[in-house]
C-alpha atoms as a PDB file:
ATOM      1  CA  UNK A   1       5.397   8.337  10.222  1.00  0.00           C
ATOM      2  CA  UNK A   2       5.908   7.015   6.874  1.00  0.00           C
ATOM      3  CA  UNK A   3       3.236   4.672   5.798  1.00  0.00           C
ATOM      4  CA  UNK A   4       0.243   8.304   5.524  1.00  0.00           C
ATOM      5  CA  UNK A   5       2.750   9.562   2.464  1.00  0.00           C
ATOM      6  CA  UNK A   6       3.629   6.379   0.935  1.00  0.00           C
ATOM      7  CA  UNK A   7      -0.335   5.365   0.625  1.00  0.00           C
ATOM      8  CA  UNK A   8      -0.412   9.100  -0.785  1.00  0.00           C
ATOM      9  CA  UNK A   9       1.710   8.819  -3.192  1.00  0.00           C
ATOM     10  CA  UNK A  10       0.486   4.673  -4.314  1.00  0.00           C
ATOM     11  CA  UNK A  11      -2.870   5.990  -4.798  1.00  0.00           C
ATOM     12  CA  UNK A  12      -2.049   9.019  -6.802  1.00  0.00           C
ATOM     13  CA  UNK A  13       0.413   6.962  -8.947  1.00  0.00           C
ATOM     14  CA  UNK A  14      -2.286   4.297  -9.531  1.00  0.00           C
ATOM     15  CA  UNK A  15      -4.996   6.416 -10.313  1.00  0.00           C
ATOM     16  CA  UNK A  16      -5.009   8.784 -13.266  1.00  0.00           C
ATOM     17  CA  UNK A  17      -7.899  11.441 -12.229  1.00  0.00           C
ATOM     18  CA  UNK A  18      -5.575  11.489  -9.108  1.00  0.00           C
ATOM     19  CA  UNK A  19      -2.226  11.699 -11.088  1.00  0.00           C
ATOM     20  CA  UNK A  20      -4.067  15.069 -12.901  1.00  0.00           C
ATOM     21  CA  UNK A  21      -5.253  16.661  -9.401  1.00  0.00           C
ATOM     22  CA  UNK A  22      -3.458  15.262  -6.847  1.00  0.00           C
ATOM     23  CA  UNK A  23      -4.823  18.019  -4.552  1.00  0.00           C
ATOM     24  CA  UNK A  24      -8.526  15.555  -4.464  1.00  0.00           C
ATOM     25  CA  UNK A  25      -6.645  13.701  -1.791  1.00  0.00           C
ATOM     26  CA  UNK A  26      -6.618  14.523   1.792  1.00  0.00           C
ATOM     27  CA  UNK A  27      -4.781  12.481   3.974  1.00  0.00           C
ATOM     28  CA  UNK A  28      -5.318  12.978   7.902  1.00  0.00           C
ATOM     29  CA  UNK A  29      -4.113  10.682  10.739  1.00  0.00           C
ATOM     30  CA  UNK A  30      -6.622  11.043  13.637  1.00  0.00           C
ATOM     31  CA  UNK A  31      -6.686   9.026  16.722  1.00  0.00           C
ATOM     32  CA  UNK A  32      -2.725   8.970  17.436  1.00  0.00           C
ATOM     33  CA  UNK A  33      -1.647   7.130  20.054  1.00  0.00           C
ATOM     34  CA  UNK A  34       2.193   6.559  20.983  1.00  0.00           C
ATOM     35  CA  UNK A  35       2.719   3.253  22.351  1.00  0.00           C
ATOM     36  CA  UNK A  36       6.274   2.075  24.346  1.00  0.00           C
ATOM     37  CA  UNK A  37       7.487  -0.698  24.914  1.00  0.00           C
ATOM     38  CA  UNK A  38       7.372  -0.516  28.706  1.00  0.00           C
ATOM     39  CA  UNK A  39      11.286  -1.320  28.648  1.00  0.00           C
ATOM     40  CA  UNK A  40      14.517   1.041  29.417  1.00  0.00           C
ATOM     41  CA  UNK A  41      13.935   1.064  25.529  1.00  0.00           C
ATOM     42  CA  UNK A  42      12.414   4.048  23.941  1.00  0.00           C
ATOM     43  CA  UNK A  43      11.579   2.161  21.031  1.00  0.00           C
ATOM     44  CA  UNK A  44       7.889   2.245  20.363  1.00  0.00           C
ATOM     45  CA  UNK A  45       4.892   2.163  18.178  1.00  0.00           C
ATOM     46  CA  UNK A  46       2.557   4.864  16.104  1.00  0.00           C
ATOM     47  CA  UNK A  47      -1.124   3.812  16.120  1.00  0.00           C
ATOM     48  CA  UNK A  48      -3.346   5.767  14.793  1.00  0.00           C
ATOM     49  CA  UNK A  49      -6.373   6.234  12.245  1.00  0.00           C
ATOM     50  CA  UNK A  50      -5.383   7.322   8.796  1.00  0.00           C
ATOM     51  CA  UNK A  51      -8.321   9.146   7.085  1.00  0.00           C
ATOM     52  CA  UNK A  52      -8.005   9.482   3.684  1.00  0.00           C
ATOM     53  CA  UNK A  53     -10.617  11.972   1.856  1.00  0.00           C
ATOM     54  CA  UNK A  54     -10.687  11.791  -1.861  1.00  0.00           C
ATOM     55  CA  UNK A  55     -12.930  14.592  -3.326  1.00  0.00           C
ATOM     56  CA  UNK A  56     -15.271  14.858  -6.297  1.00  0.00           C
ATOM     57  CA  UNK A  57     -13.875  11.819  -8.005  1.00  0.00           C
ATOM     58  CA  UNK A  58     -15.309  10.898 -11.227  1.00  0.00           C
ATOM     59  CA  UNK A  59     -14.298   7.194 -11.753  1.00  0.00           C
ATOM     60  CA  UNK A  60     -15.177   3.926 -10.237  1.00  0.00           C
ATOM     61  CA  UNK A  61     -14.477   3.760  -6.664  1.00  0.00           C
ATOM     62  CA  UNK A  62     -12.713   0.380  -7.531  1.00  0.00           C
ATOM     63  CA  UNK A  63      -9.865   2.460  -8.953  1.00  0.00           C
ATOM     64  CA  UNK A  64      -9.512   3.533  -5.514  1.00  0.00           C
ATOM     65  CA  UNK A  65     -10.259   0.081  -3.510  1.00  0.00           C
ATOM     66  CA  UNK A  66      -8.040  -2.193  -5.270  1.00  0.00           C
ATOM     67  CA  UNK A  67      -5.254  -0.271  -5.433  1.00  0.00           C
ATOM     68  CA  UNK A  68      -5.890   0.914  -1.883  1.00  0.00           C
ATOM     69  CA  UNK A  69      -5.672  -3.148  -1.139  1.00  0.00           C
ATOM     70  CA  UNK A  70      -2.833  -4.038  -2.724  1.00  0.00           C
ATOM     71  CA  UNK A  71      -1.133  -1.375  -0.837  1.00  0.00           C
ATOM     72  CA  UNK A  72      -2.512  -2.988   2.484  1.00  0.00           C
ATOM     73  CA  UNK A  73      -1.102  -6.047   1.535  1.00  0.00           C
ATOM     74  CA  UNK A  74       2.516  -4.511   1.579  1.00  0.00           C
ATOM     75  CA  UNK A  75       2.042  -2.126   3.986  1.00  0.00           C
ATOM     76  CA  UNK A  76      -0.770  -3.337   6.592  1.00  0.00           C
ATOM     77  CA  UNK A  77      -1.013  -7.096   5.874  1.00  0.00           C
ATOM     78  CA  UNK A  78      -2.935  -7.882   9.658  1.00  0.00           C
ATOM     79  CA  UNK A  79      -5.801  -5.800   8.391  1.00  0.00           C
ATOM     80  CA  UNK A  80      -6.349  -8.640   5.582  1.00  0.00           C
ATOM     81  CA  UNK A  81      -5.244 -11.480   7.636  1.00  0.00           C
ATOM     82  CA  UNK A  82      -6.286 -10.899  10.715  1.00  0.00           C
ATOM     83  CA  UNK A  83     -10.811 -11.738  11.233  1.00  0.00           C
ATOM     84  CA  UNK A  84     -11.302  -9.100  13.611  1.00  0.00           C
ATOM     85  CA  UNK A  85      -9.517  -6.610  11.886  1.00  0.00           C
ATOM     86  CA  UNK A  86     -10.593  -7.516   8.521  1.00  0.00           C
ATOM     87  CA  UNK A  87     -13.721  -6.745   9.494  1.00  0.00           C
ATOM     88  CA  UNK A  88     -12.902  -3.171  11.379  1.00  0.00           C
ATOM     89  CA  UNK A  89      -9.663  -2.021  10.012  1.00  0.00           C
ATOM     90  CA  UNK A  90     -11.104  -0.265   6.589  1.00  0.00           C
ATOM     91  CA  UNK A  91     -13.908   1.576   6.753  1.00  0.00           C
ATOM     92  CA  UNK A  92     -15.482   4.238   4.419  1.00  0.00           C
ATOM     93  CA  UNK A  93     -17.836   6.794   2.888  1.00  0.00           C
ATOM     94  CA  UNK A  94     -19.379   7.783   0.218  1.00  0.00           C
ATOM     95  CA  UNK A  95     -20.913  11.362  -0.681  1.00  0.00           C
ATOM     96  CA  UNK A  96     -22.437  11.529  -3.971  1.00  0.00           C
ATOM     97  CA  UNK A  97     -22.072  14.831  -5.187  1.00  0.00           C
ATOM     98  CA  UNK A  98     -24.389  14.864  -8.550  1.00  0.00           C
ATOM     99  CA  UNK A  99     -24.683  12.450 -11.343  1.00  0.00           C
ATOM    100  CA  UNK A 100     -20.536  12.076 -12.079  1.00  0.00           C
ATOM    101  CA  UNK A 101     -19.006  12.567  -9.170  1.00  0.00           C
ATOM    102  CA  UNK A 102     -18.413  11.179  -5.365  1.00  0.00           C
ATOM    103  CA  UNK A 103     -16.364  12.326  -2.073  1.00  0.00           C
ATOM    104  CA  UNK A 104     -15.051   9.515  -0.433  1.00  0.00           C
ATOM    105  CA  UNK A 105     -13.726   9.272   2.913  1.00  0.00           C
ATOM    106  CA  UNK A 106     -12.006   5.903   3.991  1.00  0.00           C
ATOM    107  CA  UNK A 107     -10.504   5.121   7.787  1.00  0.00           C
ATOM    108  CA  UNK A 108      -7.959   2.950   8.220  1.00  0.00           C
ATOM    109  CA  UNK A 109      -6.564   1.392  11.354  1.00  0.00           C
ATOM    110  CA  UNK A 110      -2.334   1.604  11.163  1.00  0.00           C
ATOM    111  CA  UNK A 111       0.474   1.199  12.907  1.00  0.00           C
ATOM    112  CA  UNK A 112       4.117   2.007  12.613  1.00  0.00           C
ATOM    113  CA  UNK A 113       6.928   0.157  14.826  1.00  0.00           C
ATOM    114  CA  UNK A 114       9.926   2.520  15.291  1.00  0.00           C
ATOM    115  CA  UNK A 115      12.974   1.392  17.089  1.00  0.00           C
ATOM    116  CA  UNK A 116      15.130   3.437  18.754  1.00  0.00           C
ATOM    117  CA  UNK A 117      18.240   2.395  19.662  1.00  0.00           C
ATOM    118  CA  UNK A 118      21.238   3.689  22.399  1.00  0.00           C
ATOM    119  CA  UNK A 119      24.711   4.106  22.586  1.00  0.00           C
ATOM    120  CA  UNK A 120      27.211   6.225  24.625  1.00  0.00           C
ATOM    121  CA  UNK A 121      24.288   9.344  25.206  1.00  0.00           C
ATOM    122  CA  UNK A 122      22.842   9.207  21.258  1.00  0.00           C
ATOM    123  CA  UNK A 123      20.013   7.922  19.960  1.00  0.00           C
ATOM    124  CA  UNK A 124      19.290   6.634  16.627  1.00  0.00           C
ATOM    125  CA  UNK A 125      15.548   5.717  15.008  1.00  0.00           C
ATOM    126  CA  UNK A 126      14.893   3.360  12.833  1.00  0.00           C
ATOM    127  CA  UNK A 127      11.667   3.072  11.229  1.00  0.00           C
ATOM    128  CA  UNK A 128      10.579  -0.354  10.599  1.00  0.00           C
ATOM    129  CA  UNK A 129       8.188  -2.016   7.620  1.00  0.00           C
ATOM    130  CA  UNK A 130       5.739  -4.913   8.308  1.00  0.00           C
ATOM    131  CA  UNK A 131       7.693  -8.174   8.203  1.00  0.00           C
ATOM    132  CA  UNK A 132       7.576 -10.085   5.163  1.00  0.00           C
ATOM    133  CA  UNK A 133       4.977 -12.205   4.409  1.00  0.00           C
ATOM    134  CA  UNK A 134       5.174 -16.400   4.470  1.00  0.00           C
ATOM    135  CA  UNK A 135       6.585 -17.392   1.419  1.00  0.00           C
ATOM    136  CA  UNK A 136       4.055 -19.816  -0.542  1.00  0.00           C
ATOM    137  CA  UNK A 137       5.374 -22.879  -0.570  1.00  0.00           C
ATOM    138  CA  UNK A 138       2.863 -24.188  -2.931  1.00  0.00           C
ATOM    139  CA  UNK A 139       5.135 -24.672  -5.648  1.00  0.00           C
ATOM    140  CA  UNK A 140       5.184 -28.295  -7.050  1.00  0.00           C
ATOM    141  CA  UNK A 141       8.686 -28.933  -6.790  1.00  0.00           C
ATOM    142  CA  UNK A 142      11.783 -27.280  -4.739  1.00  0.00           C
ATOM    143  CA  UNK A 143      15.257 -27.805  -4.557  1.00  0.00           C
ATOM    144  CA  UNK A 144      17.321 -26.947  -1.526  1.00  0.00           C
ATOM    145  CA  UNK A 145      20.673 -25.511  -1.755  1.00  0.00           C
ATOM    146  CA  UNK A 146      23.755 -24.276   0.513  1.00  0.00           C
ATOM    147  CA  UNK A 147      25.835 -22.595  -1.561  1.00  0.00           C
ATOM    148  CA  UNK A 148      26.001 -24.542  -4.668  1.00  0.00           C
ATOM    149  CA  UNK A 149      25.588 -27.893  -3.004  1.00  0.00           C
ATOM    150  CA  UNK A 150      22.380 -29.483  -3.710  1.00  0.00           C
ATOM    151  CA  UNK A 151      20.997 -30.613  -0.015  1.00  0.00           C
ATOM    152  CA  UNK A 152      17.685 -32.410  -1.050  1.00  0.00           C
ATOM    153  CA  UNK A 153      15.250 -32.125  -4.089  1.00  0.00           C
ATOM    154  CA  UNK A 154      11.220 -32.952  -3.758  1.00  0.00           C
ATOM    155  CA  UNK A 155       8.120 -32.927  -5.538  1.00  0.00           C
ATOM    156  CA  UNK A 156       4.864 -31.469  -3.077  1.00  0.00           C
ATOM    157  CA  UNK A 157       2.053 -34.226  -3.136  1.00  0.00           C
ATOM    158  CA  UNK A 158       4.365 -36.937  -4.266  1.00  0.00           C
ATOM    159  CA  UNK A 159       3.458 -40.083  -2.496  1.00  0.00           C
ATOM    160  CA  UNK A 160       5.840 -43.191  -2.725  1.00  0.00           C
ATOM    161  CA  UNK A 161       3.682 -46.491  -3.895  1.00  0.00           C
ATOM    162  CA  UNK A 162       4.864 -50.240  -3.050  1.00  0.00           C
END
């Protein structure tokens, strides 16, 4: 599993009180399940719940959140896309300690795909990111190109008048 050290390691670079203790953050994946394929391939998928615990922090918990989003994005984009995980997938709690400092626990619902592939009696893993997001295609104008021939040129929300 890779995605429990990489959020480790985004958070703690993003956040300075972190980045000073990096021992405040607990990460724990709970709920593991292994799911195959149901194929003669072994290839399969991590799900689990990733518990992160983040003690006696001092700043704004929306040093942790955004960050913690962003990462999502990258990392976990159906929890953002998706309604019915948007609305499960990242949970949390807050302990308030005293007057300048909170223990926060969040849950969050990932999965990993790994792929595991044969040949001649060896296997070889591969683990495999989230697949790229839709490009926005928002832009006002695009060109399209093969190679350095120009195919066709147009302007988004152009409309040809008589």
């Amino acid at each position: 599993m890779y995605k429990p050290n990489s959020l480790r390691k985004h958070l703690t670079n993003a956040n300075p009180d972190l980045k000073r203790d990096p021992d405040k953050l607990l990460v724990f994946a709970d709920e593991g399940r292994l799911i195959g394929t149901g194929t003669a391939s072994r290839s399969f998928e991590y799900a689990y719940k990733l518990n992160v615990i983040i003690t006696d922090f001092g700043g704004d918990e929306d040093a942790i959140m955004v960050p913690l989003l962003d990462w999502v994005a990258t990392h976990q984009p159906d929890l953002l896309g998706n309604e019915d995980k948007r609305q499960r997938g990242i949970r949390f709690i807050v302990d308030f300690n005293n007057h300048s400092s909170v223990d926060i626990s969040l849950d969050i619902e990932l999965t990993e795909r790994v792929i595991v592939k044969q040949s001649q009696g060896r296997l070889d893993i591969q683990h495999v990111g989230e697949p790229a997001p839709a490009p926005d295609y928002s832009h006002p104008y695009w060109t399209l190109y093969k190679g350095d021939t120009l195919l066709a040129e147009w302007q988004i929300g152009q409309t040809d008048s008589a």
